[in-house]
PDB file of N, CA and C in Angstrom:
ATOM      1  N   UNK A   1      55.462 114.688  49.114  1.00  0.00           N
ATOM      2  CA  UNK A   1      55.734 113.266  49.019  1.00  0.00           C
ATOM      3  C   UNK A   1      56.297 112.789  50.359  1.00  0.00           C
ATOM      4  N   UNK A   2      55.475 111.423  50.674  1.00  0.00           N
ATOM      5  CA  UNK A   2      56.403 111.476  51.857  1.00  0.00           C
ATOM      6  C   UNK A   2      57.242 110.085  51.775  1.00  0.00           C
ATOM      7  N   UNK A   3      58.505 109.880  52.829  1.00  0.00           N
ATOM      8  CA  UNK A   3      59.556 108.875  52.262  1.00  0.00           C
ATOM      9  C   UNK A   3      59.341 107.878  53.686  1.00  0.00           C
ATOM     10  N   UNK A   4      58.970 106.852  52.678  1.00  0.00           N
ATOM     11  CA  UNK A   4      59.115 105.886  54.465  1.00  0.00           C
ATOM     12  C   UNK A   4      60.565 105.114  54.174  1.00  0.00           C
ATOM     13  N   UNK A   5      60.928 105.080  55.290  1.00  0.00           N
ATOM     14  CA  UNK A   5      62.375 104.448  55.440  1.00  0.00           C
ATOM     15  C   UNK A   5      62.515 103.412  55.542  1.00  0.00           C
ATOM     16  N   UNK A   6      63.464 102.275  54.739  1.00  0.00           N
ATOM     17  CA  UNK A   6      63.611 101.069  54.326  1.00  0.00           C
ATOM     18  C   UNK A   6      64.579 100.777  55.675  1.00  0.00           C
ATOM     19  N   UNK A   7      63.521  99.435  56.366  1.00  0.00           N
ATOM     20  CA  UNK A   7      64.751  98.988  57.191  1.00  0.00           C
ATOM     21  C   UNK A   7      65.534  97.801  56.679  1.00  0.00           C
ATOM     22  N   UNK A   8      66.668  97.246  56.869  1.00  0.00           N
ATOM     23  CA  UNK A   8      67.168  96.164  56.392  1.00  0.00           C
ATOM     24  C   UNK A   8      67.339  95.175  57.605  1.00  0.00           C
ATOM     25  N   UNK A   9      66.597  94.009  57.323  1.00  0.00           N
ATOM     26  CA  UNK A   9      67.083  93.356  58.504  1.00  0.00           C
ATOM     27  C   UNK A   9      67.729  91.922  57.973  1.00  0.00           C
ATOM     28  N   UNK A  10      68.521  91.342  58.722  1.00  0.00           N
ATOM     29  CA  UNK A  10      69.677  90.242  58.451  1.00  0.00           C
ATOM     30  C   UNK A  10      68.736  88.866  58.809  1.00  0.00           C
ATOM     31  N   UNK A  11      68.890  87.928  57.332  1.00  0.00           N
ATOM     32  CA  UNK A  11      68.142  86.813  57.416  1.00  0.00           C
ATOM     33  C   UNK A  11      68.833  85.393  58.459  1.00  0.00           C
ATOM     34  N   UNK A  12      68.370  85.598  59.425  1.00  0.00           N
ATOM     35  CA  UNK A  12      68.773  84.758  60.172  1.00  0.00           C
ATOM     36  C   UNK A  12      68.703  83.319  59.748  1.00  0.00           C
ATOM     37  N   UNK A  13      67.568  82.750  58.917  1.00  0.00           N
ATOM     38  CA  UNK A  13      67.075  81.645  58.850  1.00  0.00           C
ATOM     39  C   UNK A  13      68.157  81.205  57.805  1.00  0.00           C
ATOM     40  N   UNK A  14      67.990  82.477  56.720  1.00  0.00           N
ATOM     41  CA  UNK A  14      69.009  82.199  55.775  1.00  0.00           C
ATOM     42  C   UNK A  14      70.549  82.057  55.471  1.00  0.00           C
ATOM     43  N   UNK A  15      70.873  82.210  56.955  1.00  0.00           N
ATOM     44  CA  UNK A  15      72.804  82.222  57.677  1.00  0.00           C
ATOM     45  C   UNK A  15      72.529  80.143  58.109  1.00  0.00           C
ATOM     46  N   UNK A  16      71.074  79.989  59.096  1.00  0.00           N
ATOM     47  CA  UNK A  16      71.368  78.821  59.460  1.00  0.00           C
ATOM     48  C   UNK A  16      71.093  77.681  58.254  1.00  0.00           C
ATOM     49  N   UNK A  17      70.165  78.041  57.524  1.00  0.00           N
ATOM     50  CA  UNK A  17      70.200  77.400  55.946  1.00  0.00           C
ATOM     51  C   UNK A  17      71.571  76.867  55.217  1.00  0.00           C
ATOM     52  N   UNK A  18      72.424  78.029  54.861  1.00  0.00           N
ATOM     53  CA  UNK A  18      73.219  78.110  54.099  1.00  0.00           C
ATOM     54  C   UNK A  18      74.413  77.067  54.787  1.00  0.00           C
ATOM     55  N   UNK A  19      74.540  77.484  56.383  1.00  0.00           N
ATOM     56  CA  UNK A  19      75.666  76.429  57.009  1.00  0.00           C
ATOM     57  C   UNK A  19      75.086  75.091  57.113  1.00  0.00           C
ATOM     58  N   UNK A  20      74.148  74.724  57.279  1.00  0.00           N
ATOM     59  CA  UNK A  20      73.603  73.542  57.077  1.00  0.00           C
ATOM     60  C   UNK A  20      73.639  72.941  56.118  1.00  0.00           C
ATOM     61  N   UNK A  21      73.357  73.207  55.508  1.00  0.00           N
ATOM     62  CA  UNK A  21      73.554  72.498  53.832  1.00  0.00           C
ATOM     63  C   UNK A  21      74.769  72.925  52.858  1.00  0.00           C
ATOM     64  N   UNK A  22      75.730  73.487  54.106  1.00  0.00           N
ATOM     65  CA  UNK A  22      76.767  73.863  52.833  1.00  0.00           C
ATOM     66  C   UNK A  22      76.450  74.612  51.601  1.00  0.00           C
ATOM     67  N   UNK A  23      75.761  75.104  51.378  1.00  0.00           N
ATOM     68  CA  UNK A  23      75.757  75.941  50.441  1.00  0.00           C
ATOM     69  C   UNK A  23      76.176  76.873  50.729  1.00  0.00           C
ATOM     70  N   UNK A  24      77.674  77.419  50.135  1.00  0.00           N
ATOM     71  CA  UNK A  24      78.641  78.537  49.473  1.00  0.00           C
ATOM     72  C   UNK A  24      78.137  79.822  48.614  1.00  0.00           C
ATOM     73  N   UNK A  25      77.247  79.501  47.520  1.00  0.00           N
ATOM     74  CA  UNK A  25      76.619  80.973  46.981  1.00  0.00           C
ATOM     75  C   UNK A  25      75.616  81.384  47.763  1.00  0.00           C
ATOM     76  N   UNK A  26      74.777  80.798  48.584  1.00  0.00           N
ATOM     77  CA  UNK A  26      74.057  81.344  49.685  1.00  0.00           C
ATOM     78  C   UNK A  26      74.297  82.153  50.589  1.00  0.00           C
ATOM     79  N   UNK A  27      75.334  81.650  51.659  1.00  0.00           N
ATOM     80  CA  UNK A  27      75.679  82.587  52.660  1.00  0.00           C
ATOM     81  C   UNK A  27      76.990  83.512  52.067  1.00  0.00           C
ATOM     82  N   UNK A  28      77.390  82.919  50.580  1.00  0.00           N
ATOM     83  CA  UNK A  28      78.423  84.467  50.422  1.00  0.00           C
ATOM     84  C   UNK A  28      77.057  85.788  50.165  1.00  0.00           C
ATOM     85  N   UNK A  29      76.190  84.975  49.782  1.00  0.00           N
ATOM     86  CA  UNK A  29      74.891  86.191  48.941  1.00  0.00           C
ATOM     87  C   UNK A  29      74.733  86.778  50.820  1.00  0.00           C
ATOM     88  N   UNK A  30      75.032  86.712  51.893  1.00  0.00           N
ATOM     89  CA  UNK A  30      75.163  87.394  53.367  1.00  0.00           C
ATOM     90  C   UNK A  30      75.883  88.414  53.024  1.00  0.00           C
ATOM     91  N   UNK A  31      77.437  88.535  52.244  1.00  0.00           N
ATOM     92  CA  UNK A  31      78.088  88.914  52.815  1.00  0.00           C
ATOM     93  C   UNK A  31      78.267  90.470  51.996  1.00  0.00           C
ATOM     94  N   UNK A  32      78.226  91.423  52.224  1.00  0.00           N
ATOM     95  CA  UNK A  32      78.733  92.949  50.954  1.00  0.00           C
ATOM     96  C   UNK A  32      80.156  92.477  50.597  1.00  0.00           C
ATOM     97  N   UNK A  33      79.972  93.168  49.244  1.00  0.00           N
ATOM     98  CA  UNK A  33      80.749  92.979  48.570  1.00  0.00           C
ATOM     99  C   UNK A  33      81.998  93.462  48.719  1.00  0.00           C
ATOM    100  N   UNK A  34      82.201  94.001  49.943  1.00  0.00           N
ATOM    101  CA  UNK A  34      83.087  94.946  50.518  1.00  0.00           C
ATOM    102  C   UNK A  34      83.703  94.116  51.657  1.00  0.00           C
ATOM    103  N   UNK A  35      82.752  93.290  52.208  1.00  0.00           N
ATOM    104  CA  UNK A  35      83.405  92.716  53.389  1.00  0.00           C
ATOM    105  C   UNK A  35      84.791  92.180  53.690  1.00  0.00           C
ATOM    106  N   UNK A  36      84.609  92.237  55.288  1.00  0.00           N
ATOM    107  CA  UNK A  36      86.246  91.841  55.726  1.00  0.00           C
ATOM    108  C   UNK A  36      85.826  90.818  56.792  1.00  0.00           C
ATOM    109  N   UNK A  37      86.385  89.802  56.829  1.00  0.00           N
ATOM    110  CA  UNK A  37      86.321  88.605  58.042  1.00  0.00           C
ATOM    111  C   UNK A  37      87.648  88.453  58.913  1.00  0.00           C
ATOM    112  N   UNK A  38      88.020  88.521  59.807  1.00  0.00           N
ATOM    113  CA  UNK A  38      88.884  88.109  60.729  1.00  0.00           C
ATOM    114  C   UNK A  38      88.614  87.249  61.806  1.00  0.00           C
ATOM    115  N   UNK A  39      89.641  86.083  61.614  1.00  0.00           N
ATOM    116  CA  UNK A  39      89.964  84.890  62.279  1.00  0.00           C
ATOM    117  C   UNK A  39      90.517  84.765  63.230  1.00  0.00           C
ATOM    118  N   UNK A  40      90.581  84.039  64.792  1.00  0.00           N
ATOM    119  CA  UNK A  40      91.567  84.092  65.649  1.00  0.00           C
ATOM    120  C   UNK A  40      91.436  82.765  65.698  1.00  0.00           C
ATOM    121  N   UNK A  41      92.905  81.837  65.714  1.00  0.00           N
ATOM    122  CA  UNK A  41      92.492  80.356  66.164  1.00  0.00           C
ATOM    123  C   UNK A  41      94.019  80.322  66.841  1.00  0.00           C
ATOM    124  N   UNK A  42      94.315  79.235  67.192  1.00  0.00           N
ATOM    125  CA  UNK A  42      95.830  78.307  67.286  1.00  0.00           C
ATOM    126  C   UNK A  42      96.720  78.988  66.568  1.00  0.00           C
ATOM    127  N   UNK A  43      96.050  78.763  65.423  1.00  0.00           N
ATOM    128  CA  UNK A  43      97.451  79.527  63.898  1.00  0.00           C
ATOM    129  C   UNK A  43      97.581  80.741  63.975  1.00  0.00           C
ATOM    130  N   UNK A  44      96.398  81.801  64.299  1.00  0.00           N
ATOM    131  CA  UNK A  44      96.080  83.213  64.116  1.00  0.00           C
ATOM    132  C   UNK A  44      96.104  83.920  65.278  1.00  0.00           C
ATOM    133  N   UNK A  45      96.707  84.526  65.648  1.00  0.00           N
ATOM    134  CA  UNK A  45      96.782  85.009  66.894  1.00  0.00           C
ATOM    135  C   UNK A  45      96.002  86.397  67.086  1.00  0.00           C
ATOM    136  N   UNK A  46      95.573  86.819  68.402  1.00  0.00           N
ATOM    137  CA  UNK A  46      95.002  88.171  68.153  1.00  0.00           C
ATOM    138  C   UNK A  46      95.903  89.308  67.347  1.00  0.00           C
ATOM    139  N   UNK A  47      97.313  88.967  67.905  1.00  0.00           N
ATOM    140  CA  UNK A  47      97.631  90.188  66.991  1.00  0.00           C
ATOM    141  C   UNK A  47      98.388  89.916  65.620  1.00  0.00           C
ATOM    142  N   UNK A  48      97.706  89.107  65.050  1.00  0.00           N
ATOM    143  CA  UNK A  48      97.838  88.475  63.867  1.00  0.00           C
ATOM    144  C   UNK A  48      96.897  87.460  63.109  1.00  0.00           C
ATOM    145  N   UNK A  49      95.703  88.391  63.475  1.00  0.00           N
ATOM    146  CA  UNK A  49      94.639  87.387  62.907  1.00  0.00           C
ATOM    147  C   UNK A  49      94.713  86.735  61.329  1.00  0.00           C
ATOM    148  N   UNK A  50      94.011  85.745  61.259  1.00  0.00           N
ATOM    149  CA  UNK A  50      93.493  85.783  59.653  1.00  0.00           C
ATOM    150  C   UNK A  50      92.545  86.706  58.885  1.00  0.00           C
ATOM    151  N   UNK A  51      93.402  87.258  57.879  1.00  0.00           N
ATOM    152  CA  UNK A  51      92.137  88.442  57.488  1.00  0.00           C
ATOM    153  C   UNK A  51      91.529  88.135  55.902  1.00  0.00           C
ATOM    154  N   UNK A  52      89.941  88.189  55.757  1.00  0.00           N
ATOM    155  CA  UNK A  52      90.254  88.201  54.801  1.00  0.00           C
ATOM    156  C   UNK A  52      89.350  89.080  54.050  1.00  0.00           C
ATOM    157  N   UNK A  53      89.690  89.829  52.894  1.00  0.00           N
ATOM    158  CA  UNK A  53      89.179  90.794  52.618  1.00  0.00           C
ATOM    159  C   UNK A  53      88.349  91.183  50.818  1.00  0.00           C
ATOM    160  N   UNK A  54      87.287  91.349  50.802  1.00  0.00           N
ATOM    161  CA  UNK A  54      86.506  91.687  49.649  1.00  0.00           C
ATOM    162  C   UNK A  54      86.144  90.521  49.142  1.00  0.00           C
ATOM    163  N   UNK A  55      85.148  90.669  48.173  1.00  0.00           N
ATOM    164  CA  UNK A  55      83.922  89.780  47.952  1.00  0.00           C
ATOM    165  C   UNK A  55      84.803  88.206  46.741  1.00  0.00           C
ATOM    166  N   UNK A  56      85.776  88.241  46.090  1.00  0.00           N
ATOM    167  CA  UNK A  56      86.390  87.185  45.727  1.00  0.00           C
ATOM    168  C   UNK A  56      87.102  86.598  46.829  1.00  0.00           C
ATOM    169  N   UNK A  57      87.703  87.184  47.239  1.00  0.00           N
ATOM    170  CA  UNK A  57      88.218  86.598  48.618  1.00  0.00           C
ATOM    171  C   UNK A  57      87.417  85.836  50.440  1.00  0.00           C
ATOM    172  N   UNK A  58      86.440  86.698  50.191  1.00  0.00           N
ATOM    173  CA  UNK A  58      85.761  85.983  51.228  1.00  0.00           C
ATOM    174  C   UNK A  58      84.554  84.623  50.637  1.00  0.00           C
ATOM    175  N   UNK A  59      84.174  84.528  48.870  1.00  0.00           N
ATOM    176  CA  UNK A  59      83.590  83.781  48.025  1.00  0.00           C
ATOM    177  C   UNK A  59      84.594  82.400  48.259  1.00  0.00           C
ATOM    178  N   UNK A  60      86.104  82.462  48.060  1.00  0.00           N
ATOM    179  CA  UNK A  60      87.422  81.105  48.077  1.00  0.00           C
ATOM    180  C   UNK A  60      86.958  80.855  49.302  1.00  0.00           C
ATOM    181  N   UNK A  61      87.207  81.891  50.753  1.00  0.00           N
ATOM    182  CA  UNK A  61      87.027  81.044  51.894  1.00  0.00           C
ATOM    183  C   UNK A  61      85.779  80.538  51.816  1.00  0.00           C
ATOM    184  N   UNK A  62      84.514  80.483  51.851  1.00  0.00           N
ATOM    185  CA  UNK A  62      83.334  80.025  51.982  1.00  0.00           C
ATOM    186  C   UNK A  62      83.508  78.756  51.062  1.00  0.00           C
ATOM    187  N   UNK A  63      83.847  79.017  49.908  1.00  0.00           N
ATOM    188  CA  UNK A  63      83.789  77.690  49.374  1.00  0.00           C
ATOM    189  C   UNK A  63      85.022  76.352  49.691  1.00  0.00           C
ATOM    190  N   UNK A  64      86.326  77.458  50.363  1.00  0.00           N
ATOM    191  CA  UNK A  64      87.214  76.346  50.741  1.00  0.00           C
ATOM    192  C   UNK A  64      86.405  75.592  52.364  1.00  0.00           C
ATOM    193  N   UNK A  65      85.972  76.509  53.157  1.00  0.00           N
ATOM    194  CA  UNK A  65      84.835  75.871  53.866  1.00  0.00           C
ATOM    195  C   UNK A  65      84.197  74.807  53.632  1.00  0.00           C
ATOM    196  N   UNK A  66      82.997  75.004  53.121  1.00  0.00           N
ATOM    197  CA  UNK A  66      82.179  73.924  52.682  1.00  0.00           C
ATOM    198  C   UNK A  66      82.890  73.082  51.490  1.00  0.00           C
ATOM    199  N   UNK A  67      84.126  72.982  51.208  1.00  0.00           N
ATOM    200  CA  UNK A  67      84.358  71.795  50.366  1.00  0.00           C
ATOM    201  C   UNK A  67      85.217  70.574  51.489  1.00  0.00           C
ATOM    202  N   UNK A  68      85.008  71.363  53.032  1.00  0.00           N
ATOM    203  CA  UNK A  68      85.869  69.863  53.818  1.00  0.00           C
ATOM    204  C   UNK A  68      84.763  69.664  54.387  1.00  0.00           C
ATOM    205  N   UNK A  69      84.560  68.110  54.213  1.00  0.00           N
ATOM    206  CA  UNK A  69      83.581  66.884  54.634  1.00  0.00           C
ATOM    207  C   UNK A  69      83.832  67.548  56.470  1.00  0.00           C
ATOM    208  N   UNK A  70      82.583  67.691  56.768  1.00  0.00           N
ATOM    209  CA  UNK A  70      82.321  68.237  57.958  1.00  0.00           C
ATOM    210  C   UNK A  70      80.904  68.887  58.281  1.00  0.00           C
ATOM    211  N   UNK A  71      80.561  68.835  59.385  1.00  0.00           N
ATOM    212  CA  UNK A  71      78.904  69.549  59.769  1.00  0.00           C
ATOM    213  C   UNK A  71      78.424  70.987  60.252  1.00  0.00           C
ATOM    214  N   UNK A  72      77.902  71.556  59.682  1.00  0.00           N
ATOM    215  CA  UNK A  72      77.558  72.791  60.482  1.00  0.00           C
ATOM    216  C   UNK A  72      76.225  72.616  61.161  1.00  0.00           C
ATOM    217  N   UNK A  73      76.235  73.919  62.186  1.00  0.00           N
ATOM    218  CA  UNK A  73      75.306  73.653  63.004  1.00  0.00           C
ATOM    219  C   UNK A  73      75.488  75.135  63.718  1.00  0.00           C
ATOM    220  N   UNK A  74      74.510  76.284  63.030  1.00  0.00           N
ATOM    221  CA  UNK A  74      74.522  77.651  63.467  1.00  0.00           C
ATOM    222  C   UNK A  74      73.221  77.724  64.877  1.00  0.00           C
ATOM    223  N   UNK A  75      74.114  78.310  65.951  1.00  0.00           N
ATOM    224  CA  UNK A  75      73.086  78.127  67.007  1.00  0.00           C
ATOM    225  C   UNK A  75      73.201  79.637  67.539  1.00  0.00           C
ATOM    226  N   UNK A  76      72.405  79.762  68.649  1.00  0.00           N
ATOM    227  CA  UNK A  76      72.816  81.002  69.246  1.00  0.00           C
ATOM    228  C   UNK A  76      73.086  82.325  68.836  1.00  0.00           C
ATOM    229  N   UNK A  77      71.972  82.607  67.805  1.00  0.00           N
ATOM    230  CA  UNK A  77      72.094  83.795  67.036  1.00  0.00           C
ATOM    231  C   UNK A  77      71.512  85.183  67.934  1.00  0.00           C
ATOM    232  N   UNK A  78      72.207  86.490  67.588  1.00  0.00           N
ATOM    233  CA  UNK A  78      71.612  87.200  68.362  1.00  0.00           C
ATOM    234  C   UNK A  78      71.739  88.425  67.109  1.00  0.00           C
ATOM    235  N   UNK A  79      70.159  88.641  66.412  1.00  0.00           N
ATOM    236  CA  UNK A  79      70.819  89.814  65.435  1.00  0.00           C
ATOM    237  C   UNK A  79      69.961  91.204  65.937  1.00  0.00           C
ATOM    238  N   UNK A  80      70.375  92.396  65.684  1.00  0.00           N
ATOM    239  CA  UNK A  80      69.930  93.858  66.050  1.00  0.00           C
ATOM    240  C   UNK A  80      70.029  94.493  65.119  1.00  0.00           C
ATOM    241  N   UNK A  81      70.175  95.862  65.562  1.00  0.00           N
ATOM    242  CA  UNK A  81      70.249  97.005  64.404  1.00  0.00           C
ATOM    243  C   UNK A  81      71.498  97.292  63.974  1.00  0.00           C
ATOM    244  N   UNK A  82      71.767  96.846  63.226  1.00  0.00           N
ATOM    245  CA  UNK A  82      73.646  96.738  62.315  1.00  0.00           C
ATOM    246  C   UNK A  82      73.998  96.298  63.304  1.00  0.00           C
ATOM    247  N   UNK A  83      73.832  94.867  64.143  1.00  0.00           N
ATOM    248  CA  UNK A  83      74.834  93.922  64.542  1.00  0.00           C
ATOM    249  C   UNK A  83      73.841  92.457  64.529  1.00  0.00           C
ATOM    250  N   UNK A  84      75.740  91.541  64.970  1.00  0.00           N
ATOM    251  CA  UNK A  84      74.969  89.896  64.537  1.00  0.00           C
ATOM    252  C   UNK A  84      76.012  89.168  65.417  1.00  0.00           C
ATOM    253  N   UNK A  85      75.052  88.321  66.292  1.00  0.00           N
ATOM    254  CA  UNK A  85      76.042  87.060  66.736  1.00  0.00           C
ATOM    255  C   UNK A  85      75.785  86.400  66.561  1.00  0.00           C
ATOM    256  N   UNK A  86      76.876  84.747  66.324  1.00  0.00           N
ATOM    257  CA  UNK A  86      76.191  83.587  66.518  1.00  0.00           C
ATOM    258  C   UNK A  86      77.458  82.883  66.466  1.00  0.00           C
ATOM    259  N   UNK A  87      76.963  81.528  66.963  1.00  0.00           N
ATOM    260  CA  UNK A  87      77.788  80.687  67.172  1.00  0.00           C
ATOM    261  C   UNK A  87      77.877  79.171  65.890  1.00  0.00           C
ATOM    262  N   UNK A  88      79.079  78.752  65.719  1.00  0.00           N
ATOM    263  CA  UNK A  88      78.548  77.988  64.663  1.00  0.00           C
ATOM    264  C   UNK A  88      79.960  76.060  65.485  1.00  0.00           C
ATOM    265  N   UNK A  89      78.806  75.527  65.172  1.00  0.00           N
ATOM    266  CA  UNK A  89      79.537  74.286  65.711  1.00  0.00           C
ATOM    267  C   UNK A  89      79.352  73.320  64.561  1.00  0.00           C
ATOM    268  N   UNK A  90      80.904  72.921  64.867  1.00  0.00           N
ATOM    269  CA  UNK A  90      81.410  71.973  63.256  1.00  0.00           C
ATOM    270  C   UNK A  90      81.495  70.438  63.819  1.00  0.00           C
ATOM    271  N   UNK A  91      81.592  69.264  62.840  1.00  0.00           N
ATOM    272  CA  UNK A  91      82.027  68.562  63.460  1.00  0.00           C
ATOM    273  C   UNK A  91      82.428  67.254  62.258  1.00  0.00           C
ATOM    274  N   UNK A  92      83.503  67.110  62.342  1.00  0.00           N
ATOM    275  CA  UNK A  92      84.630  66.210  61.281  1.00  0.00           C
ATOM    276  C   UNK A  92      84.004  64.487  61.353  1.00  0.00           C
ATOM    277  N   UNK A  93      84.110  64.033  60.378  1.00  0.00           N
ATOM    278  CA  UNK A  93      83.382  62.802  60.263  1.00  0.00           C
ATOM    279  C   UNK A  93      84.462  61.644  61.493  1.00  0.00           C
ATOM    280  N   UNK A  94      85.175  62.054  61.819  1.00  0.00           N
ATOM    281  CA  UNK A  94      86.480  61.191  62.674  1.00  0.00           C
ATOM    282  C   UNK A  94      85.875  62.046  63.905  1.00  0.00           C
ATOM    283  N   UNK A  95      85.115  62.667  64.048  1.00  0.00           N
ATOM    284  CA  UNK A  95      84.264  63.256  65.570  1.00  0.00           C
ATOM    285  C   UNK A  95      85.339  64.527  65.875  1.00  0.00           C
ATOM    286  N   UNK A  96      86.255  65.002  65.153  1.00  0.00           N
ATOM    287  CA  UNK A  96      86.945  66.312  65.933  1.00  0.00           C
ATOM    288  C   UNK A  96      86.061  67.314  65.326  1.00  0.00           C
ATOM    289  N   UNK A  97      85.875  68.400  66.826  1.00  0.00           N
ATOM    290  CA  UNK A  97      84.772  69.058  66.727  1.00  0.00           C
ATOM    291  C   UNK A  97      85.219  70.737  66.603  1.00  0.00           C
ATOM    292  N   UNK A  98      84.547  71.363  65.811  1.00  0.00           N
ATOM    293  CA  UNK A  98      85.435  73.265  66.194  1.00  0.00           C
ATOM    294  C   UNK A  98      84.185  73.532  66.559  1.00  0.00           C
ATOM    295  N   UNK A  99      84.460  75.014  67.264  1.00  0.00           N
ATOM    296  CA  UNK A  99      83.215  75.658  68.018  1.00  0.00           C
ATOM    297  C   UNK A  99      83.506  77.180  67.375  1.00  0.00           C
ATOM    298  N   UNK A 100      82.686  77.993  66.010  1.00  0.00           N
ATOM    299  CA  UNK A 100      83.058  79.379  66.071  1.00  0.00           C
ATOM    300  C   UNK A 100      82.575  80.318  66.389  1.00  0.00           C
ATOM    301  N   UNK A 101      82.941  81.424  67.689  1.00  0.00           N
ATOM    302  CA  UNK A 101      81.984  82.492  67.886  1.00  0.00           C
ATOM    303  C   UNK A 101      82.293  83.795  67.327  1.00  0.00           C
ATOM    304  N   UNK A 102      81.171  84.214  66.183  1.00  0.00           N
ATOM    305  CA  UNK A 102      81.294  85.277  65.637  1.00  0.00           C
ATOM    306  C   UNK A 102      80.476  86.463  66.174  1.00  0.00           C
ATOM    307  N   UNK A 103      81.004  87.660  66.023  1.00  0.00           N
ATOM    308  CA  UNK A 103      80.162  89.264  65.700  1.00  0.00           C
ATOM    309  C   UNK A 103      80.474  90.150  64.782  1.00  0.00           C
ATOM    310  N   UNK A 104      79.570  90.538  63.820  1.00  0.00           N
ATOM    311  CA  UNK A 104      79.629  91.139  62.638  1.00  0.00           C
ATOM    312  C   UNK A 104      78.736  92.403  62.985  1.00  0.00           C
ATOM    313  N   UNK A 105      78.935  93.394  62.045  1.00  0.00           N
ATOM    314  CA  UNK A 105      78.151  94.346  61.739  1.00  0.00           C
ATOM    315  C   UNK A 105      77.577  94.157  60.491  1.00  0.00           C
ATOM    316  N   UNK A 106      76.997  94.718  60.078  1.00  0.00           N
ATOM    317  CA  UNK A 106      75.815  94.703  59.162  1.00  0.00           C
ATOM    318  C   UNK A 106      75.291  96.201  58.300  1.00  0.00           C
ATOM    319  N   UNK A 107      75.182  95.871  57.067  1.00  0.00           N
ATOM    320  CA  UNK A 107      75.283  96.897  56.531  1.00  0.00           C
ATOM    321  C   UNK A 107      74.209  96.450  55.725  1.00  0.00           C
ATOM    322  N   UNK A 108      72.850  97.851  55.283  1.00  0.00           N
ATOM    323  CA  UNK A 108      71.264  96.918  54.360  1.00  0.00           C
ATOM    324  C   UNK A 108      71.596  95.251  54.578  1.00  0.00           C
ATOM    325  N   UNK A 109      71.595  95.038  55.652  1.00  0.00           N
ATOM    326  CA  UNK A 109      70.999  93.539  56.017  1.00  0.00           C
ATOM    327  C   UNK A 109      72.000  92.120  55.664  1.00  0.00           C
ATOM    328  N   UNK A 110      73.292  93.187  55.469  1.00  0.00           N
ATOM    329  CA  UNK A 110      74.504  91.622  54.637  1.00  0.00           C
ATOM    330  C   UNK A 110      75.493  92.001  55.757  1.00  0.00           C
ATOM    331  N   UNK A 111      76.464  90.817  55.896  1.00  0.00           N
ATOM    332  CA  UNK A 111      77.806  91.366  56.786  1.00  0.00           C
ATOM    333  C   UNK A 111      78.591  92.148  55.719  1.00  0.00           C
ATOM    334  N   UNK A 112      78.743  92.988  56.689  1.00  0.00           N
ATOM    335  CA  UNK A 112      80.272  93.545  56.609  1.00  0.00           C
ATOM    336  C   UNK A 112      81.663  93.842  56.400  1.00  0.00           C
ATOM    337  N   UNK A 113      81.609  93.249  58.241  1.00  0.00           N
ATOM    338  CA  UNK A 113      83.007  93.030  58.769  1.00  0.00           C
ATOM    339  C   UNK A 113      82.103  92.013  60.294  1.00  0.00           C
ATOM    340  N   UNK A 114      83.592  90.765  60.339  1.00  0.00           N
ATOM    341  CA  UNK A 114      82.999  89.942  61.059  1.00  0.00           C
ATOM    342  C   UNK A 114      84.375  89.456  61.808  1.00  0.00           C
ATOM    343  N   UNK A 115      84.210  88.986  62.840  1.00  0.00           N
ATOM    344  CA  UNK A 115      85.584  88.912  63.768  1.00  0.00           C
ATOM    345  C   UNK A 115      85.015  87.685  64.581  1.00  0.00           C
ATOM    346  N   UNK A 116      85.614  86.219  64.604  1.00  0.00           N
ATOM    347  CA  UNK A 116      85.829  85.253  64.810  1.00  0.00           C
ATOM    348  C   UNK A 116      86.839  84.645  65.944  1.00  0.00           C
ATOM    349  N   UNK A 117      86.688  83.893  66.490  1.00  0.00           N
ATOM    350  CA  UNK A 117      87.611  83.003  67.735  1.00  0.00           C
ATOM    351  C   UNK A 117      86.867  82.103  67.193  1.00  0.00           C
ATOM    352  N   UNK A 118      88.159  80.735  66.906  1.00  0.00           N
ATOM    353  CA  UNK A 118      87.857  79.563  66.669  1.00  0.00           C
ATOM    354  C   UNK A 118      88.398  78.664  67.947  1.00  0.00           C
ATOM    355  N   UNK A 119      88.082  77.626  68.129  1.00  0.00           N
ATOM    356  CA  UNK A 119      88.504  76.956  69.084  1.00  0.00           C
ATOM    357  C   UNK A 119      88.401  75.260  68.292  1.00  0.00           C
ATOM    358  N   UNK A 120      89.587  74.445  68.263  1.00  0.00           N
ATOM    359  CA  UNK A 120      89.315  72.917  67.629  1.00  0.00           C
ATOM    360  C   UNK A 120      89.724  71.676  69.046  1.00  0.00           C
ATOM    361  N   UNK A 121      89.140  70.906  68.613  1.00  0.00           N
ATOM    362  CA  UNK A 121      89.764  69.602  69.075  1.00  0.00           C
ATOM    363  C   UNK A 121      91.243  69.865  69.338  1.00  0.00           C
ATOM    364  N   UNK A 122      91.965  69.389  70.546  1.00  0.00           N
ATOM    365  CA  UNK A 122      93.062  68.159  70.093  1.00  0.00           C
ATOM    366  C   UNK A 122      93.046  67.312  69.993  1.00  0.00           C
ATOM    367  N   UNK A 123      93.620  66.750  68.959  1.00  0.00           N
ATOM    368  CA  UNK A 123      93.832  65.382  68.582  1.00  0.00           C
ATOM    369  C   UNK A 123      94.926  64.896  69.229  1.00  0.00           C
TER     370      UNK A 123
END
């Protein structure tokens, strides 16, 4: 018998889908159920990022996400073999704008673990 090997590859279209339209069960359906996300912004410092960890917990952030009136706009994707970049640019109906650059690893074709620098407006 012979075994051909399943590759998994990460739906790109379906990361810029999901931030676009806000849809929350979409891009959590990205993430394993295992995953861990870490944040660096203003509030979070490198050596005190925001962490957040396993599949109820990273499901609240996504949906506390997409429940503030605001735009996504996933650009600059770069995905490989168990890795993923991209950049995601927000922007608040009062015009303050965030810029986030992520890299994740990838595990059968979902994130992981993903590590973030945010950058916002001052107001």
């Amino acid at each position: 018998m012979t075994t051909i090997p399943t590759t998994h590859t990460f739906d790109v279209a379906a990361l810029r889908r999901a931030f676009a339209e806000r849809d929350a069960t979409a891009l959590a359906a990205l993430h394993a159920d295992d995953a861990t996300l870490e944040f660096v912004d203003a509030e979070h410092t490198p050596s005190h990022p925001q962490r957040i960890e396993g599949r109820e917990a990273v499901d609240a952030y996504i949906a506390d996400l997409f429940s503030r009136e605001m735009t996504h706009s996933v650009e600059d994707v770069a995905s490989g073999d168990g890795v993923l970049g991209f950049t995601v640019r927000c922007r608040y109906p009062d015009g303050t704008r965030v810029l986030c650059v992520a890299t994740a690893k990838l595990r059968e074709g979902r994130i992981v673990s993903q590590v973030a620098a945010q950058a916002w407006d001052v107001a």
